[in-house]
Protein backbone atom coordinates (compact mmCIF):
# COMPACT_ATOMS: atom_id res chain seq x y z
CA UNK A 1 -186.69 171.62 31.22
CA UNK A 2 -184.91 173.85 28.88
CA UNK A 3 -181.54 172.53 30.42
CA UNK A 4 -182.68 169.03 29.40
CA UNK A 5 -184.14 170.02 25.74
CA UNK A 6 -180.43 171.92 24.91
CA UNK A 7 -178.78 168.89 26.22
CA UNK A 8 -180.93 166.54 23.91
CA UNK A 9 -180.26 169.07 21.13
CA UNK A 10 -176.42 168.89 21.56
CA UNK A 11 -176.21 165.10 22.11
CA UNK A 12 -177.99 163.86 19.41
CA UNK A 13 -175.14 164.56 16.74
CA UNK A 14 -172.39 163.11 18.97
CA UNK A 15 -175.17 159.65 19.24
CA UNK A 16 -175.03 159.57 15.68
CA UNK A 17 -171.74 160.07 15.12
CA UNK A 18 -170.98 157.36 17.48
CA UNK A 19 -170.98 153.82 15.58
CA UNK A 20 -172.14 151.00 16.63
CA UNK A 21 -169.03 148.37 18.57
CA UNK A 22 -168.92 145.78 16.60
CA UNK A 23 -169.15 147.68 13.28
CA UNK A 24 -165.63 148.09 12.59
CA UNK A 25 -164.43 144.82 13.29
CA UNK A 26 -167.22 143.34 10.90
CA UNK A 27 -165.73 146.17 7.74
CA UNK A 28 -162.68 144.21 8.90
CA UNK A 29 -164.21 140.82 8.56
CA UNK A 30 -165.39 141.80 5.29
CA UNK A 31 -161.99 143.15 3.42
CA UNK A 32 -160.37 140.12 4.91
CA UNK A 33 -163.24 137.65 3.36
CA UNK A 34 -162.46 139.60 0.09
CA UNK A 35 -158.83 139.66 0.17
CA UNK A 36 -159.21 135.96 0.76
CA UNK A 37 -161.57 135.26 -2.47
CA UNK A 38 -159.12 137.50 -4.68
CA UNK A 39 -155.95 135.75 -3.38
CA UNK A 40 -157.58 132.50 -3.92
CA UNK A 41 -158.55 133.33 -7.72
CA UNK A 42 -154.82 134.18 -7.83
CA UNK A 43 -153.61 131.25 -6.92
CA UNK A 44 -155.90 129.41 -9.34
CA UNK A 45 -154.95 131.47 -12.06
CA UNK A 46 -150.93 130.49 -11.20
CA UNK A 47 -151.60 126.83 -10.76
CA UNK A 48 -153.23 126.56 -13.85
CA UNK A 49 -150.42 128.60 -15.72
CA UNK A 50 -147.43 126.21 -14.14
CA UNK A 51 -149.62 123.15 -15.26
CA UNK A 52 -149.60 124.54 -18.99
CA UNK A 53 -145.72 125.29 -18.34
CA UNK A 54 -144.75 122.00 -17.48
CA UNK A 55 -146.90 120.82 -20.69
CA UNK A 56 -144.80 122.92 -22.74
CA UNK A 57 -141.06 122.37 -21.24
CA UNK A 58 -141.11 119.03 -22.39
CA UNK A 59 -142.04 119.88 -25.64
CA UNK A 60 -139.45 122.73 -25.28
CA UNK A 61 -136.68 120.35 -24.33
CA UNK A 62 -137.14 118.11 -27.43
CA UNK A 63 -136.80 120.74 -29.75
CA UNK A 64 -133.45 122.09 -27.48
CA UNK A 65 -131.99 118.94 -28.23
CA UNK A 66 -132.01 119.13 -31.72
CA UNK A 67 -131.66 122.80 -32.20
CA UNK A 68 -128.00 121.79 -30.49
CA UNK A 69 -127.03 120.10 -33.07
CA UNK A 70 -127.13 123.30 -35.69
CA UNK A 71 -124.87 125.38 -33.07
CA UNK A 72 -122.56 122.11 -32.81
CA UNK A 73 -122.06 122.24 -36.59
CA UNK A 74 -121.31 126.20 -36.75
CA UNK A 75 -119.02 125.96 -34.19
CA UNK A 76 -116.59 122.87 -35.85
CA UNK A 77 -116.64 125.28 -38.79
CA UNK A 78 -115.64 128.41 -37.05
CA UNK A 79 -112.94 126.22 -35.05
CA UNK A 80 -111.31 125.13 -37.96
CA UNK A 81 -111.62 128.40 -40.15
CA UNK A 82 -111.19 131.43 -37.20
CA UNK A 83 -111.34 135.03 -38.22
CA UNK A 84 -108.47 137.19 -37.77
CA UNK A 85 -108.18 140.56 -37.53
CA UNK A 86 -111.88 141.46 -36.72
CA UNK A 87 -112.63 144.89 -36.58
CA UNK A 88 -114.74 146.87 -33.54
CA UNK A 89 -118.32 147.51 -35.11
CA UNK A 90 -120.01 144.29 -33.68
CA UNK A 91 -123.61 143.98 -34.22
CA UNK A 92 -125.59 142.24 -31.19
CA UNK A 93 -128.43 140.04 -31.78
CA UNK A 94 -130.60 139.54 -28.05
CA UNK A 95 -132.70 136.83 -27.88
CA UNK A 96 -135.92 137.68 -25.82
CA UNK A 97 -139.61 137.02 -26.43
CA UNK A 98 -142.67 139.28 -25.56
CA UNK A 99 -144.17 137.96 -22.61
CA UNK A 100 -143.51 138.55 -19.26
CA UNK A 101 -144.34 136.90 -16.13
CA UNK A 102 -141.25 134.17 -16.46
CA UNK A 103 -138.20 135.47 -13.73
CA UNK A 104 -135.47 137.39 -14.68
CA UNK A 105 -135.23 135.86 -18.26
CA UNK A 106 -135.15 139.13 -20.11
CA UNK A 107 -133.32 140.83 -17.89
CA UNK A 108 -130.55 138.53 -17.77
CA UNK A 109 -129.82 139.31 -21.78
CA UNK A 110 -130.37 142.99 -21.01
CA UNK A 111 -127.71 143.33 -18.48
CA UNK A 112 -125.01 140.96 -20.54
CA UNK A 113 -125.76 143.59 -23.89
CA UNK A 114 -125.24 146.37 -21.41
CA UNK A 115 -122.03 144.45 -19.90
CA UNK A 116 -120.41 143.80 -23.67
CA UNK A 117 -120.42 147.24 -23.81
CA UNK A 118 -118.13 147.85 -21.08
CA UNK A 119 -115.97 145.93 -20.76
CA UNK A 120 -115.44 144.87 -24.28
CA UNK A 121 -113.28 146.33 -27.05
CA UNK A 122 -115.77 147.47 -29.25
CA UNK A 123 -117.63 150.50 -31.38
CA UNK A 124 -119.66 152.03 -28.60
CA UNK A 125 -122.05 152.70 -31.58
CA UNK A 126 -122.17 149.11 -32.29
CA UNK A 127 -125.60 148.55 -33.53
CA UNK A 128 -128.07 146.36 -31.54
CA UNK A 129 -131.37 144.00 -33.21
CA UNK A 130 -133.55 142.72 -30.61
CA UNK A 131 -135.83 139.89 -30.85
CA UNK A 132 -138.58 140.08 -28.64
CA UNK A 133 -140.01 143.38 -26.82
CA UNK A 134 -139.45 143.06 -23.45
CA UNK A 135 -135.52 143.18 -23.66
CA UNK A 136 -136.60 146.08 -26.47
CA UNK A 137 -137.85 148.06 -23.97
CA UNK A 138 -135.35 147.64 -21.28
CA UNK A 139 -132.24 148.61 -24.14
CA UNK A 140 -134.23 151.03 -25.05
CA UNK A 141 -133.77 153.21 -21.56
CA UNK A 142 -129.73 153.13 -22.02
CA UNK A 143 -129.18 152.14 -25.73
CA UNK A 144 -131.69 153.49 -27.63
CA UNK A 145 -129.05 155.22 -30.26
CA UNK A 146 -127.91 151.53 -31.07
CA UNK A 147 -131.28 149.64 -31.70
CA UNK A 148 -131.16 149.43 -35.78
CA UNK A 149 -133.93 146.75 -36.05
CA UNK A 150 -136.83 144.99 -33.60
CA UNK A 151 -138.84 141.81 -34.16
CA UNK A 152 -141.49 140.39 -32.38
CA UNK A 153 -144.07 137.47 -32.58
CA UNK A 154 -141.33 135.07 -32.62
CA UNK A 155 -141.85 131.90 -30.09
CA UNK A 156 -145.04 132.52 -29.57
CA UNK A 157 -144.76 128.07 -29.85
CA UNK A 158 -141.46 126.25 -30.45
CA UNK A 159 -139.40 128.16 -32.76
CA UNK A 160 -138.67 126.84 -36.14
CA UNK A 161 -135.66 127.20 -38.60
CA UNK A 162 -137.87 129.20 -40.84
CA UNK A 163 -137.97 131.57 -38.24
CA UNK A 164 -134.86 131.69 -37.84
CA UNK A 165 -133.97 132.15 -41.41
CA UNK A 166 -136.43 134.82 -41.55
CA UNK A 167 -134.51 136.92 -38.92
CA UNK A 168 -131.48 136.57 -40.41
CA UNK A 169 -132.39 137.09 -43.81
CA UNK A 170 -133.88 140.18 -42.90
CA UNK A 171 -130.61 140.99 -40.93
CA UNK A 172 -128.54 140.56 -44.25
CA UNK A 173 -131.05 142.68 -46.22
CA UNK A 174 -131.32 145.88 -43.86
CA UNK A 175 -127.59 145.88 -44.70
CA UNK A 176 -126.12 146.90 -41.08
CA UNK A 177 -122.72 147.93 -41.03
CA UNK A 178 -120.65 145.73 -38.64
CA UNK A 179 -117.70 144.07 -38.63
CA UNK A 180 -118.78 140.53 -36.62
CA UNK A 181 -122.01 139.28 -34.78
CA UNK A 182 -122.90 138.49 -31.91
CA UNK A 183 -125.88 136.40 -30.01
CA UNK A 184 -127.37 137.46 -26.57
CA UNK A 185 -128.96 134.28 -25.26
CA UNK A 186 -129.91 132.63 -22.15
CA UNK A 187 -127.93 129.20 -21.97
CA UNK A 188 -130.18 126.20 -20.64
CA UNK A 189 -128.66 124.15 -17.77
CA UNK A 190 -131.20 122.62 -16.28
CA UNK A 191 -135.26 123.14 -15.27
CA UNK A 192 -133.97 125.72 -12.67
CA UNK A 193 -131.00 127.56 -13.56
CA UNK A 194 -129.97 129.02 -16.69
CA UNK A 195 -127.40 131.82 -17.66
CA UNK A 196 -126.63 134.09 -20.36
CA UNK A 197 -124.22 133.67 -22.50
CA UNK A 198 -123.04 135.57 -26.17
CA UNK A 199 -121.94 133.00 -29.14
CA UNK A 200 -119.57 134.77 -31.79
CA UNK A 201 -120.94 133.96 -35.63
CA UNK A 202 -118.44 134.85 -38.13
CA UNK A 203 -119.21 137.24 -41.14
CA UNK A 204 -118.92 136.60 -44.83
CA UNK A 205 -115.75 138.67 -45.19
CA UNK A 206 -114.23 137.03 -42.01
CA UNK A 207 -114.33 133.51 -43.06
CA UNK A 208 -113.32 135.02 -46.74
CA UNK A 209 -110.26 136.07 -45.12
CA UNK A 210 -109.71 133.45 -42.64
CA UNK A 211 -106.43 131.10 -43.28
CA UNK A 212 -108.87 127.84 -43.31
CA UNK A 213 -110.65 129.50 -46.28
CA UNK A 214 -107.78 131.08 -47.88
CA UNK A 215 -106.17 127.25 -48.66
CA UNK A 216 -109.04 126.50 -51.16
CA UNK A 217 -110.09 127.97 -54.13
CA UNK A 218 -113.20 128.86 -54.22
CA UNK A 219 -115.95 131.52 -56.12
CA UNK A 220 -117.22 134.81 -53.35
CA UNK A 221 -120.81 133.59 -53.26
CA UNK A 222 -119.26 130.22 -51.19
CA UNK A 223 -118.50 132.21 -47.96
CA UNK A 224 -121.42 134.72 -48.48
CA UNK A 225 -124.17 131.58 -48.61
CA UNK A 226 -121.90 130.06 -45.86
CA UNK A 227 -122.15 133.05 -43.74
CA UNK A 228 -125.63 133.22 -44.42
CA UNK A 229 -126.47 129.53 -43.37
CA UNK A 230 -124.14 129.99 -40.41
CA UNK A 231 -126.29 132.75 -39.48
CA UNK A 232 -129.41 130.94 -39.13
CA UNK A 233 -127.98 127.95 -38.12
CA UNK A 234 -126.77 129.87 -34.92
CA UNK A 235 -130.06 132.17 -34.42
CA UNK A 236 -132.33 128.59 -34.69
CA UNK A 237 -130.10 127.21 -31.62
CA UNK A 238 -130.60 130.01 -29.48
CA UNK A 239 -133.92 130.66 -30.32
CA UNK A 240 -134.95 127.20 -29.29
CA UNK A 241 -132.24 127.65 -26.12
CA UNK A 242 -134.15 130.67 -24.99
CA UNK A 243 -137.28 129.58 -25.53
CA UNK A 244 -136.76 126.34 -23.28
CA UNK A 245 -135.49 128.91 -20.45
CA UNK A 246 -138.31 131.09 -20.55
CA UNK A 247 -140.54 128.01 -20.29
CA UNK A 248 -138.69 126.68 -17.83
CA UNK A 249 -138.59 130.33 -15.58
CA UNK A 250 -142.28 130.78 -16.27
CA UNK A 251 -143.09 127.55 -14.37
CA UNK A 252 -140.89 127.89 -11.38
CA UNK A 253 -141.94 131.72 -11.27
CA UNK A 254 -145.78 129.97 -10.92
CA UNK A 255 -144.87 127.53 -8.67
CA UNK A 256 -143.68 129.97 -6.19
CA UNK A 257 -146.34 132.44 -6.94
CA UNK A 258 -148.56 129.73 -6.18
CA UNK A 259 -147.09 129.11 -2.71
CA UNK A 260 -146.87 132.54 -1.83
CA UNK A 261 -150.63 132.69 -2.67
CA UNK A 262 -150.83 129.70 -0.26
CA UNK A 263 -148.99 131.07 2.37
CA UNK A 264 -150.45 134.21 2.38
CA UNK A 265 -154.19 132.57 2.14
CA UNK A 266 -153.67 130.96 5.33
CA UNK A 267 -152.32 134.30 7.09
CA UNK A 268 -155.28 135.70 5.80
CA UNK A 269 -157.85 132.68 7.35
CA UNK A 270 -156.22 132.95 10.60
CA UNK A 271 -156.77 136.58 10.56
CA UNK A 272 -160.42 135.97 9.63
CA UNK A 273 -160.61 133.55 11.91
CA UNK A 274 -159.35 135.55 14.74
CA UNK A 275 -161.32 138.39 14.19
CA UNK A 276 -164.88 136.52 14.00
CA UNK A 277 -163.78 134.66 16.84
CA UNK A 278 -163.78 138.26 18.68
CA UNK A 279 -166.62 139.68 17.16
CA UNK A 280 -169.20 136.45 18.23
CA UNK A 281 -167.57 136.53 21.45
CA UNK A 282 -168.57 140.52 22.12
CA UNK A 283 -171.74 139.60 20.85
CA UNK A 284 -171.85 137.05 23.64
CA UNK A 285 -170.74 139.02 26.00
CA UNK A 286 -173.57 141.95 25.14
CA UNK A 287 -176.19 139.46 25.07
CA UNK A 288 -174.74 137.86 28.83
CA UNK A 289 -174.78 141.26 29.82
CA UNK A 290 -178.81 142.61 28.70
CA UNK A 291 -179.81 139.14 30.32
CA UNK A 292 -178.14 139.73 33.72
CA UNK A 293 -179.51 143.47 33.56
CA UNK A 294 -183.00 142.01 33.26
């Protein structure tokens, strides 16, 4: 008797330790049901932001085509009048934006700023203005001595000229020493590629010393207004350039996010599916079994 009362005493922990068979595989049942809700509201949430995306491209790819036509004009001038003798303080402009969520986009301008550096002749205390501050925050880790000025809040929509005169005119007033200029953008080939690419804008005193300018006669404040309208005339085109990548990068980055969230909801059913196919068919099986003990 006492045998059986110490026994009773020492099993009843282990018998309630012990849980019950099917337990675990229904906690399993359970994350997987959940994982499959949150996945799903992911792949809503993508869907809905390539939708808005492709709105916006086309919108984007209007204003690309006539923001063209201001880089088209700078460059016939700087073709016919080209600097000589530039010196090796060049200031970079990168052309970013603030939101993520769209590829490699930001990146892409990073690594080409980081790339001029090398392998170009240049001031390696060349100063650098960023617009937009992702691509802020990614010079910042290496180049952080060469950031002179930041802006942000531009393209939140299509960016205008008056934006684009803003920047620059805020450029020419921090007065920067450098010697030329230099724009960081992504180039837009088509609605899935794009590339980065720098466009060289010439200064006041470079076209004031250029042979093309040298031929006329004319007063200082020509080539500094010139310089100035060149300027935004070349910020406005790659502002608008950029801005149609990024567009174009967010949707493609939603439209596979969206078909990874497809993929990996139906990895995720079959699993479910699988694993209440088991758990009804233990259940099964114990009932079979208490009915053939009877």
């Amino acid at each position: 008797m006492l045998a059986r009362t110490a026994f009773a005493r020492v099993a009843q922990p282990n018998m309630a330790r012990a849980a019950p068979a099917g337990a675990r595989s229904m906690a399993t049942l359970r994350e997987i049901e959940m994982r499959l809700k949150s996945v799903r509201n992911i792949e809503k949430i993508t869907k809905s932001m390539k939708v808005i995306a492709s709105t916006k491209l086309n919108k984007a790819q209007r204003a690309l085509q006539a923001g063209k036509e201001y880089g088209i004009a700078n460059s016939e001038v700087f073709q016919h009048a080209p600097a000589e003798n530039v010196g090796k303080r060049k200031l970079f402009i990168v052309i970013s934006s603030d939101k993520g969520m769209c590829g490699g986009i930001h990146s892409s301008v990073s690594k080409a700023t980081r790339r001029a550096f090398k392998e170009q002749d240049i001031d390696p205390a060349s100063p650098i203005a960023v617009v937009g501050d992702k691509s802020k925050s990614q010079l910042s880790r290496v180049l952080s001595r060469n950031l002179v000025i930041t802006f942000n809040q531009i393209g939140r929509d299509v960016p205008t000229f008056a934006d684009a005169a803003g920047v620059a005119d805020l450029i020419i007033k921090s007065n920067i020493e450098h010697d030329s200029i230099s724009i960081v953008h992504n180039k837009f080939i088509s609605a899935l590629s794009y590339e980065s690419t720098i466009v060289e804008v010439e200064t006041a005193e470079a076209l004031k010393e250029s042979p093309g300018f040298k031929a006329y006669e004319m007063e200082e404040e020509v080539t500094k207004d010139l310089a100035e309208f060149a300027l935004a005339n070349a910020l406005y085109a790659a502002l608008v350039e950029a801005h149609a990548c990024e567009i174009s990068a967010r949707r493609n980055a939603m439209d596979n996010a969206s078909k990874n969230a497809g993929d990996m909801i139906a990895n995720l059913q079959l699993k479910y599916n699988r694993g209440r196919q088991a758990a009804i068919t233990n259940e099964l099986v114990d009932i079979i079994t208490g009915a053939s003990a009877l």
